[in-house]
C-alpha atoms as a PDB file:
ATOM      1  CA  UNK A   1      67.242  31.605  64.500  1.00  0.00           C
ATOM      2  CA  UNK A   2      63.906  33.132  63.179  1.00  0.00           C
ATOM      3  CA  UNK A   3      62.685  31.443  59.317  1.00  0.00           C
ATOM      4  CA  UNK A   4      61.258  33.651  56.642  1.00  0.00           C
ATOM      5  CA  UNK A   5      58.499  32.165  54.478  1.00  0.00           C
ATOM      6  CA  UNK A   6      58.176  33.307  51.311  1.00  0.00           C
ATOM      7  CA  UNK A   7      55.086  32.572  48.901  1.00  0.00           C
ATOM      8  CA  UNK A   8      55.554  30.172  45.559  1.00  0.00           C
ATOM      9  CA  UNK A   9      55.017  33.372  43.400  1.00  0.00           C
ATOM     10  CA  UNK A  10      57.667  35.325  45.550  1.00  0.00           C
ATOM     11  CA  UNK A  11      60.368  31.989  45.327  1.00  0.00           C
ATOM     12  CA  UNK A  12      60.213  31.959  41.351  1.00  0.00           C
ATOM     13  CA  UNK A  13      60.805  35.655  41.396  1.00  0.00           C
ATOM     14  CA  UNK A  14      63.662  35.400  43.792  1.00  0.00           C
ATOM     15  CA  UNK A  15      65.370  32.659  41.204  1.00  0.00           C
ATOM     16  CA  UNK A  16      65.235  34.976  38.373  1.00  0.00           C
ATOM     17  CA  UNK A  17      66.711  37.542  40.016  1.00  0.00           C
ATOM     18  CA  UNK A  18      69.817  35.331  41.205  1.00  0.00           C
ATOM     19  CA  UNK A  19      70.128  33.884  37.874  1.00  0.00           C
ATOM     20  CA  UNK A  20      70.339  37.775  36.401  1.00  0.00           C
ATOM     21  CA  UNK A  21      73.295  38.740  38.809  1.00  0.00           C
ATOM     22  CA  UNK A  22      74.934  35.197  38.297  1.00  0.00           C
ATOM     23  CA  UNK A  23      75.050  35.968  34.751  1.00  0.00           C
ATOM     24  CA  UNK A  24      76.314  39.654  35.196  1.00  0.00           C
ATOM     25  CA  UNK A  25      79.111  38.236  37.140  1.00  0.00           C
ATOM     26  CA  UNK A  26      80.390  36.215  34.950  1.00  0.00           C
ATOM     27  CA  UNK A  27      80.872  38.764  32.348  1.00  0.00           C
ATOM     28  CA  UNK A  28      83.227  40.611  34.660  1.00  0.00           C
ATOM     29  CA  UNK A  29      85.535  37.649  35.125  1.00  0.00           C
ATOM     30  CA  UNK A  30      88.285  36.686  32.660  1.00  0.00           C
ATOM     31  CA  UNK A  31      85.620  38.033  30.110  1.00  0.00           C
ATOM     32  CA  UNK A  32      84.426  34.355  30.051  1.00  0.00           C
ATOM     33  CA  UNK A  33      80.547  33.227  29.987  1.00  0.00           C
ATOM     34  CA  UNK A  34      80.136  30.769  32.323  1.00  0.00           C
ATOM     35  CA  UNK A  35      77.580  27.875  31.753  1.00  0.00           C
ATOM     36  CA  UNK A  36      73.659  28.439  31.429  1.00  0.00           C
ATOM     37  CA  UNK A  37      71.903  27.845  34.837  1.00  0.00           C
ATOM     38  CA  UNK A  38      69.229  25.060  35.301  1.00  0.00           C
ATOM     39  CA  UNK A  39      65.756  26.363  34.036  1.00  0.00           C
ATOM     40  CA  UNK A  40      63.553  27.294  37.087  1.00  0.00           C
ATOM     41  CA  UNK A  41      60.806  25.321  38.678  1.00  0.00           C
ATOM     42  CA  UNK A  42      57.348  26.297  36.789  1.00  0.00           C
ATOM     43  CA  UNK A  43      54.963  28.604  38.966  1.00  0.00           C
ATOM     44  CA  UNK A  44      51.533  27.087  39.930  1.00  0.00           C
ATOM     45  CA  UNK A  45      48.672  27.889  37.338  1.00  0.00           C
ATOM     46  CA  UNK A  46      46.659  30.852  38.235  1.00  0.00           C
ATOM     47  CA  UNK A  47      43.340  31.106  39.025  1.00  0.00           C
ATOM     48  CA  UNK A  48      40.193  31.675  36.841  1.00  0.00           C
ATOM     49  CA  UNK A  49      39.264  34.601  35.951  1.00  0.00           C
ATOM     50  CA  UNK A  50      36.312  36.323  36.114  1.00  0.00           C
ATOM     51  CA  UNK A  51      33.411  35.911  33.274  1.00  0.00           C
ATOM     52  CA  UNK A  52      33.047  38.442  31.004  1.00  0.00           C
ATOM     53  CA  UNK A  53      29.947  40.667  30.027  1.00  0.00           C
ATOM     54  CA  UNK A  54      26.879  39.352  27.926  1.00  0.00           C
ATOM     55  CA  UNK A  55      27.607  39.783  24.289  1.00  0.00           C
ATOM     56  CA  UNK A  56      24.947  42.120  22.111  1.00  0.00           C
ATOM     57  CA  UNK A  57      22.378  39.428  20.528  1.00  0.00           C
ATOM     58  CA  UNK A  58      22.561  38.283  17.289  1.00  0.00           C
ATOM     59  CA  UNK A  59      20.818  39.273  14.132  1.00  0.00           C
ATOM     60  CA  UNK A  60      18.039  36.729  13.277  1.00  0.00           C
ATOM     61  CA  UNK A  61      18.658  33.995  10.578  1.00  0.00           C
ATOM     62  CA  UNK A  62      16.602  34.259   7.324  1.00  0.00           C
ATOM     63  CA  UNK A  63      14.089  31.995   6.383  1.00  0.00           C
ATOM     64  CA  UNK A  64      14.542  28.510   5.327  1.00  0.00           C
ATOM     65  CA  UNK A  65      12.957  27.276   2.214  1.00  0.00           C
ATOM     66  CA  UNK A  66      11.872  23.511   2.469  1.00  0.00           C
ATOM     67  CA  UNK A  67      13.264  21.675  -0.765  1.00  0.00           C
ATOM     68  CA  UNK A  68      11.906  18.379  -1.917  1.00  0.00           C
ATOM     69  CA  UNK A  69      14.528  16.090  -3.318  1.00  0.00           C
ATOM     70  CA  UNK A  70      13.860  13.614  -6.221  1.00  0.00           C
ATOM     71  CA  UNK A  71      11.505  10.629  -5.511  1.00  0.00           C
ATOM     72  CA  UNK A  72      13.616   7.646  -4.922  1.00  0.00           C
ATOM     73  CA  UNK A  73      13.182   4.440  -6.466  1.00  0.00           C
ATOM     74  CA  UNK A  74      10.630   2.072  -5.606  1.00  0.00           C
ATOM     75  CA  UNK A  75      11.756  -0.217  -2.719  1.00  0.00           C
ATOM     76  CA  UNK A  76      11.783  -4.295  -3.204  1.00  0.00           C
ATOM     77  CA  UNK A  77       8.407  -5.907  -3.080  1.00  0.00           C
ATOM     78  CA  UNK A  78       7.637  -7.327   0.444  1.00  0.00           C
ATOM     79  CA  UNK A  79       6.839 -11.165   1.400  1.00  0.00           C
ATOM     80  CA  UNK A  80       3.345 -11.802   0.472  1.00  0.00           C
ATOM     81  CA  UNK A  81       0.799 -11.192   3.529  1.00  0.00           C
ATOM     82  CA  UNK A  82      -1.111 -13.992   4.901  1.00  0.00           C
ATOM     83  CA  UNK A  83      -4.545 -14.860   3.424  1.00  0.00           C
ATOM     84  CA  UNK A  84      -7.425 -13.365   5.081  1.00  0.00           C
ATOM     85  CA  UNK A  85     -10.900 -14.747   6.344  1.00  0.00           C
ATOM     86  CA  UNK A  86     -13.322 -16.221   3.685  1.00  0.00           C
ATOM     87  CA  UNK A  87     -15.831 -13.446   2.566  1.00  0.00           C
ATOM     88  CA  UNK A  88     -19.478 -14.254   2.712  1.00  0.00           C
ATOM     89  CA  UNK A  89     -20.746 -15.606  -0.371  1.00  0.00           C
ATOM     90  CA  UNK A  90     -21.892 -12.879  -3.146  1.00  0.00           C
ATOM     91  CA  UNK A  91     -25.242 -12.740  -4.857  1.00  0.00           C
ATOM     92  CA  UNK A  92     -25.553 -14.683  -8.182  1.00  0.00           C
ATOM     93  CA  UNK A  93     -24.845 -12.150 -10.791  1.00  0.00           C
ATOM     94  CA  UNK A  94     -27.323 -12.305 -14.067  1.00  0.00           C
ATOM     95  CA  UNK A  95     -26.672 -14.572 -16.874  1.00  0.00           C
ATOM     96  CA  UNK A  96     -23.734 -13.829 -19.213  1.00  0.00           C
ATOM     97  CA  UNK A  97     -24.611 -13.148 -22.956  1.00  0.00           C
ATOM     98  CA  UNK A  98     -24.658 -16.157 -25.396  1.00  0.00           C
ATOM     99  CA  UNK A  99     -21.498 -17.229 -26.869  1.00  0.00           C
ATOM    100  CA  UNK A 100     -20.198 -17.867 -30.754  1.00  0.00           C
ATOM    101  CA  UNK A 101     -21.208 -20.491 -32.452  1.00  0.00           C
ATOM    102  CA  UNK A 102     -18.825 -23.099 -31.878  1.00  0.00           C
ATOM    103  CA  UNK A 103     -17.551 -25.234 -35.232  1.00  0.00           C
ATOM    104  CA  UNK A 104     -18.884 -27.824 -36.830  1.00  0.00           C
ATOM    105  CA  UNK A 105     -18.508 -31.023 -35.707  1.00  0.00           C
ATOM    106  CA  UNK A 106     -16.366 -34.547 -36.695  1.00  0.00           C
ATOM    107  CA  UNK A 107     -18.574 -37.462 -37.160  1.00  0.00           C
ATOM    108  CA  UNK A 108     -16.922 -40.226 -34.549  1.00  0.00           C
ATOM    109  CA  UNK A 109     -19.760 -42.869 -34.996  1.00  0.00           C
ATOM    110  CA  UNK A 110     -20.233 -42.729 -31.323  1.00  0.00           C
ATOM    111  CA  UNK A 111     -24.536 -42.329 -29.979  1.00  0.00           C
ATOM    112  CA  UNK A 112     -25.450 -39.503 -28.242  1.00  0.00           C
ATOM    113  CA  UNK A 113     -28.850 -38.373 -28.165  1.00  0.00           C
ATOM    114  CA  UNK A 114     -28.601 -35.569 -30.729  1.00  0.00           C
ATOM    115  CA  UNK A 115     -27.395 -38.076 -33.415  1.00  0.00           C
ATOM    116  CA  UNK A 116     -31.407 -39.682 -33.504  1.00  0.00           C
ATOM    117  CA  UNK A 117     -34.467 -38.326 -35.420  1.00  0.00           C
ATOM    118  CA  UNK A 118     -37.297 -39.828 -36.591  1.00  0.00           C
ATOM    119  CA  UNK A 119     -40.970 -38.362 -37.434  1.00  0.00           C
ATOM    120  CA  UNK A 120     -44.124 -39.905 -38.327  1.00  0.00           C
ATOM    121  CA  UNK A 121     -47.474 -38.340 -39.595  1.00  0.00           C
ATOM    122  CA  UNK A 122     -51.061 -39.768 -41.324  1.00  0.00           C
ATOM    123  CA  UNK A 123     -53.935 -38.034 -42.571  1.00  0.00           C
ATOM    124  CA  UNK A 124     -57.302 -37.345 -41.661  1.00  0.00           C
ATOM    125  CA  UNK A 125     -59.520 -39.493 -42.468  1.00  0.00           C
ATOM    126  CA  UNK A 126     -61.271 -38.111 -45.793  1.00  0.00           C
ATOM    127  CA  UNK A 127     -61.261 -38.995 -49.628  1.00  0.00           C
ATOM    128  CA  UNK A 128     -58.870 -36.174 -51.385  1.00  0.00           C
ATOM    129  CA  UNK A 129     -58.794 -35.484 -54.761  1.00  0.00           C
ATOM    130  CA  UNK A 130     -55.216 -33.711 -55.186  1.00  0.00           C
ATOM    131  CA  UNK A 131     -54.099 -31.726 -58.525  1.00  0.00           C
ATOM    132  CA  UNK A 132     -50.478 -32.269 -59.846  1.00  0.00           C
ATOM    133  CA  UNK A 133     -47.856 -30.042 -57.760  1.00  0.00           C
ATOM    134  CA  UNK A 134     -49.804 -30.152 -54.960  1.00  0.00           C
ATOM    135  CA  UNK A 135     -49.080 -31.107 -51.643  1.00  0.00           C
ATOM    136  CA  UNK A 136     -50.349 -34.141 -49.692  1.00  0.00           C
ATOM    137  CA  UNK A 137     -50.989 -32.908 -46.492  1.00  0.00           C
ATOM    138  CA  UNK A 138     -50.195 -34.931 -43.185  1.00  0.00           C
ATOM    139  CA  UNK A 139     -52.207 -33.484 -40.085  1.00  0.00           C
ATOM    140  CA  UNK A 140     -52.012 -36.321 -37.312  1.00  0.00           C
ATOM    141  CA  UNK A 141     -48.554 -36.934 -35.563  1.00  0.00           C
ATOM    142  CA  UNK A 142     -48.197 -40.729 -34.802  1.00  0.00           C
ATOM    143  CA  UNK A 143     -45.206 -39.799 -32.334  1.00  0.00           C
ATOM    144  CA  UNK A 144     -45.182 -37.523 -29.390  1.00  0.00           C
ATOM    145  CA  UNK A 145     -43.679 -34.811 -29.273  1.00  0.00           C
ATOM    146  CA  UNK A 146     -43.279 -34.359 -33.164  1.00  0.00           C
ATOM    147  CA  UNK A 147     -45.878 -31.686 -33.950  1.00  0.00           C
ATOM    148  CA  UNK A 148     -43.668 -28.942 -35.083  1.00  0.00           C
ATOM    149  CA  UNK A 149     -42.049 -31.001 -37.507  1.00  0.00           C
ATOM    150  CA  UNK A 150     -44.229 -30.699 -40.166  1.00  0.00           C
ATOM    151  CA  UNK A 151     -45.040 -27.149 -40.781  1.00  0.00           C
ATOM    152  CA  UNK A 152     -49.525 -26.117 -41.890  1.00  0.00           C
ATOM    153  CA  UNK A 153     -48.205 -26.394 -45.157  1.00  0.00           C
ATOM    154  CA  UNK A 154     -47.058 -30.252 -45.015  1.00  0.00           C
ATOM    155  CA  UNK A 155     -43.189 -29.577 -45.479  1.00  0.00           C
ATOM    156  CA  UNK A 156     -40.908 -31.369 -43.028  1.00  0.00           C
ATOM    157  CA  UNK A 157     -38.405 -28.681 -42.024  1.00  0.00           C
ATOM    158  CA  UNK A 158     -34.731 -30.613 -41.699  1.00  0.00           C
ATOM    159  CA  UNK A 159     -33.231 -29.610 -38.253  1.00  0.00           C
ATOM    160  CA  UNK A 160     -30.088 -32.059 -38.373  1.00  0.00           C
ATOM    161  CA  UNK A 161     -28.056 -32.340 -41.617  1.00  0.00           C
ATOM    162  CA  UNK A 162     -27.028 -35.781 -42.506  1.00  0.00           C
ATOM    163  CA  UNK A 163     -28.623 -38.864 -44.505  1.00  0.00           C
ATOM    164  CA  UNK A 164     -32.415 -39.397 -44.087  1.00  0.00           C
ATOM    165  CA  UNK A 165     -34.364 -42.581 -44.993  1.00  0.00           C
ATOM    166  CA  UNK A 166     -38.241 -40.662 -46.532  1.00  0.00           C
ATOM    167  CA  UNK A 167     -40.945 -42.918 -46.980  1.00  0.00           C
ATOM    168  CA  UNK A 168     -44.875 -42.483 -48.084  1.00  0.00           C
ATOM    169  CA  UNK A 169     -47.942 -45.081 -47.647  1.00  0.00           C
ATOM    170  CA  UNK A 170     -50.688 -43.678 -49.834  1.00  0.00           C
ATOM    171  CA  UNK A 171     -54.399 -45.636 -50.146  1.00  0.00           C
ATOM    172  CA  UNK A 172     -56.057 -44.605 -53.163  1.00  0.00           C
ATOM    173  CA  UNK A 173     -59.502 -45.346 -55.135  1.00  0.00           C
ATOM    174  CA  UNK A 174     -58.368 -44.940 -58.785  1.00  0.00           C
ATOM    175  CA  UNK A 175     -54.961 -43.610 -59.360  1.00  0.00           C
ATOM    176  CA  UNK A 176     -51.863 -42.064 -57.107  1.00  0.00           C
ATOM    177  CA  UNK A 177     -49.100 -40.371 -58.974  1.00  0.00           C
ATOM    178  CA  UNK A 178     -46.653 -38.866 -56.525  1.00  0.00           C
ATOM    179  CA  UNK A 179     -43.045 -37.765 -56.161  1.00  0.00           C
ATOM    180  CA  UNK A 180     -40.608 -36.709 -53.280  1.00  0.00           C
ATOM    181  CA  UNK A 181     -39.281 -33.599 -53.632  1.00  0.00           C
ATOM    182  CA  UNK A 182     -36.587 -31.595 -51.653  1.00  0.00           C
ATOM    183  CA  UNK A 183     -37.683 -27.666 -52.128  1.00  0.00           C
ATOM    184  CA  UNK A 184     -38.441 -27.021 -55.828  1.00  0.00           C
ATOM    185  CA  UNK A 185     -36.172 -30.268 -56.813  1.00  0.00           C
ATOM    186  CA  UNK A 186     -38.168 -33.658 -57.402  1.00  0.00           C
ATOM    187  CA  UNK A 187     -35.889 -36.676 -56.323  1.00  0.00           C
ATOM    188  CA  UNK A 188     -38.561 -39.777 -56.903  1.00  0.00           C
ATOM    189  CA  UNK A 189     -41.680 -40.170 -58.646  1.00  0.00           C
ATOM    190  CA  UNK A 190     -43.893 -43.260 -58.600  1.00  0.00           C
ATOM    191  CA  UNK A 191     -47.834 -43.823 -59.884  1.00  0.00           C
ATOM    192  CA  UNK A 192     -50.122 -46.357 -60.005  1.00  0.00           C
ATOM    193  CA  UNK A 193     -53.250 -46.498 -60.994  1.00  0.00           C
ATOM    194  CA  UNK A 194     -55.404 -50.084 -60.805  1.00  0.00           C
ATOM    195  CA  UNK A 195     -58.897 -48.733 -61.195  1.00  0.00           C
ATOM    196  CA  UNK A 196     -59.503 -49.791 -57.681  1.00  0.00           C
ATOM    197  CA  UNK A 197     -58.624 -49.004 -53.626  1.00  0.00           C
ATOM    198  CA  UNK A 198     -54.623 -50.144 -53.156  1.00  0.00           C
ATOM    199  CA  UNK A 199     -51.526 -49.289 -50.971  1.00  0.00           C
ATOM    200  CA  UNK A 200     -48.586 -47.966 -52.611  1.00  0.00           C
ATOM    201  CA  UNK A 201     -45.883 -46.840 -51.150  1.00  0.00           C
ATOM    202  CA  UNK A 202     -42.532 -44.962 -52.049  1.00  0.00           C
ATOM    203  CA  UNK A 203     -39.421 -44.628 -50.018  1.00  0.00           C
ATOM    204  CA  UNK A 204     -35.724 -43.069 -50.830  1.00  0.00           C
ATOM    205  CA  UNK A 205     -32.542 -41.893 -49.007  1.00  0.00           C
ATOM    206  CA  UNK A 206     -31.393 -38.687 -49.357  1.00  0.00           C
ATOM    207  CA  UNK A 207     -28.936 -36.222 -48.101  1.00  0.00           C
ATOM    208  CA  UNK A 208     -30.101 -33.355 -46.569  1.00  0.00           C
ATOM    209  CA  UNK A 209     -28.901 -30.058 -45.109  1.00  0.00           C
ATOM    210  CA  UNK A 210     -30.185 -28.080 -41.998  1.00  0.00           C
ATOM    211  CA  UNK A 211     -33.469 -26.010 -43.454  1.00  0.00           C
ATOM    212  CA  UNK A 212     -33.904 -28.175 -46.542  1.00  0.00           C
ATOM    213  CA  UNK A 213     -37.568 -28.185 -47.257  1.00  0.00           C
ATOM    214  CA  UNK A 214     -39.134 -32.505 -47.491  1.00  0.00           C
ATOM    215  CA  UNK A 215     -42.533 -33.205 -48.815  1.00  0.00           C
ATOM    216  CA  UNK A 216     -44.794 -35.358 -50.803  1.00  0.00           C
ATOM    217  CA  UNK A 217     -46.443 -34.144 -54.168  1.00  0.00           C
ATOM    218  CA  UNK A 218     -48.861 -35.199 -56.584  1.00  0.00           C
ATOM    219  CA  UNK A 219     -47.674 -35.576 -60.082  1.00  0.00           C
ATOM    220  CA  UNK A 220     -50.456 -36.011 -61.914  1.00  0.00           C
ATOM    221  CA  UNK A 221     -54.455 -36.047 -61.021  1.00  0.00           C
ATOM    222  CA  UNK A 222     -54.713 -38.468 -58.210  1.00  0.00           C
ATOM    223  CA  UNK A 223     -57.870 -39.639 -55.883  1.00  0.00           C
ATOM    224  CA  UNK A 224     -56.441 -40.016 -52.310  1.00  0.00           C
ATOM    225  CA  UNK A 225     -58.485 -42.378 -49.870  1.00  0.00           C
ATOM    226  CA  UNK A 226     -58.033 -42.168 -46.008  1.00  0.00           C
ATOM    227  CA  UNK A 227     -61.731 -42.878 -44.655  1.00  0.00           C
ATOM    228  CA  UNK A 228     -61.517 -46.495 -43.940  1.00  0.00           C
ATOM    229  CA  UNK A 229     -56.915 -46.711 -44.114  1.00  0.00           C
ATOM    230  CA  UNK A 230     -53.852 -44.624 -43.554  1.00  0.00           C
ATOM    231  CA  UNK A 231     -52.084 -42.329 -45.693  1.00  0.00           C
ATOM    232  CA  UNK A 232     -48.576 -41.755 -44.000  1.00  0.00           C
ATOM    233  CA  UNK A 233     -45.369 -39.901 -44.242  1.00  0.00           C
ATOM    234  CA  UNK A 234     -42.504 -41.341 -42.134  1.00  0.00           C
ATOM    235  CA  UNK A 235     -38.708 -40.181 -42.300  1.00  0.00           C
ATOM    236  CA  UNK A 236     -35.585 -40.879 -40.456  1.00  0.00           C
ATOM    237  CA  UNK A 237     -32.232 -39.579 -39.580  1.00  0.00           C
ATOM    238  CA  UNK A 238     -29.705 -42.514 -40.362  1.00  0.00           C
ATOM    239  CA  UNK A 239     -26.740 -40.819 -39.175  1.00  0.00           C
ATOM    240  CA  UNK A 240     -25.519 -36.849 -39.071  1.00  0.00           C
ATOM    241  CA  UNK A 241     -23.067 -35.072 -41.247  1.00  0.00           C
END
């Protein structure tokens, strides 16, 4: 008994074939269809074929054109950084320019050093024979420290507003007339006149403001004596404004 092998293709051809005459044959009987057969098995899947040829090459692209979008808004601010290492220290910069003048001041009766003035002046030792409206001049400082106060032409120049105690000790050989006077304003007068060397004095308080002018005048012919005593001019600062 010999066997004939047939390939997979040949097979599925071989069923269609049967399955066309099947079909034939039934038409010729009774003129009735019979039932549809079973479909067939599937064939096996070919086998690749072979790569085609290289395709033409393209034409190039045109060029692109960068575009710069809208700036975006600003991000959130980041954790503060750590400090860094102390610098070295700078050079000392030149002094700053001088600032307003600061308001006047309240009174608290407390002492500071500021708050005290006093002055104190005689004059040379020589007889003087002084005019009315003239100045008695005061040349010798009895404290230190106080020789500005009294300017070359006798006037005390206030430097501290506030209430001032002014005083005079005059020696004289016939008469002194004299007055204290604040600029071109007389405040006190006093004379005496004994026909022989005496003391007399004159004192007042007075209020007086920063650059007020203080000094003693003669108001009438008087004979001032300072060879053998002291002619002085003495003044105070009892307490500021």
């Amino acid at each position: 008994m010999a066997f004939i092998f047939m390939s997979a293709h040949a097979v599925t051809q071989l069923t269609i074939m049967l399955l066309l005459v099947a079909s034939s044959e039934s038409d010729t009987c009774d003129g009735n269809m019979g039932f549809p057969g079973r479909p067939g098995i599937p064939g096996v899947p070919g086998t690749d074929g072979k790569d085609g040829a290289k395709g033409e090459r393209g034409h190039p692209g045109d060029d692109a054109v960068p575009v710069i979008g809208p700036k975006g808004d600003p991000g959130i601010h980041g954790l503060p950084g750590r400090p860094g290492q102390k610098g070295d220290e700078g050079l000392q910069g030149s002094p700053g320019d001088n600032g307003k003048k600061g308001e006047r001041g309240v009174y608290t009766g407390v002492d500071a050093p500021n708050q005290h003035f006093v002055f104190s002046y005689k004059k040379s030792p020589r007889t003087q024979r002084v005019l009315p409206d003239n100045l008695i001049i005061f040349e010798i400082p009895l404290i230190s420290g106080e020789d500005d106060v009294l300017d070359s032409e006798g006037f005390f120049n206030v430097k501290i507003a506030g209430m001032y105690y002014i005083s005079y000790h005059i020696s004289s050989s016939s008469s002194a007339c004299l007055k204290i006077q604040v600029g071109k304003e007389e405040k006190v007068r006093f004379c005496d006149s004994p026909g022989m060397i005496m003391v007399t004095a004159g004192s007042v308080l007075l209020p007086l403001k920063a650059d007020d002018k203080v000094s003693i005048q003669t108001t009438a012919p008087s004979s001032i004596f300072s060879r053998d005593t002291d002619c002085t001019f003495t003044g105070f600062l009892l307490f500021p404004d």
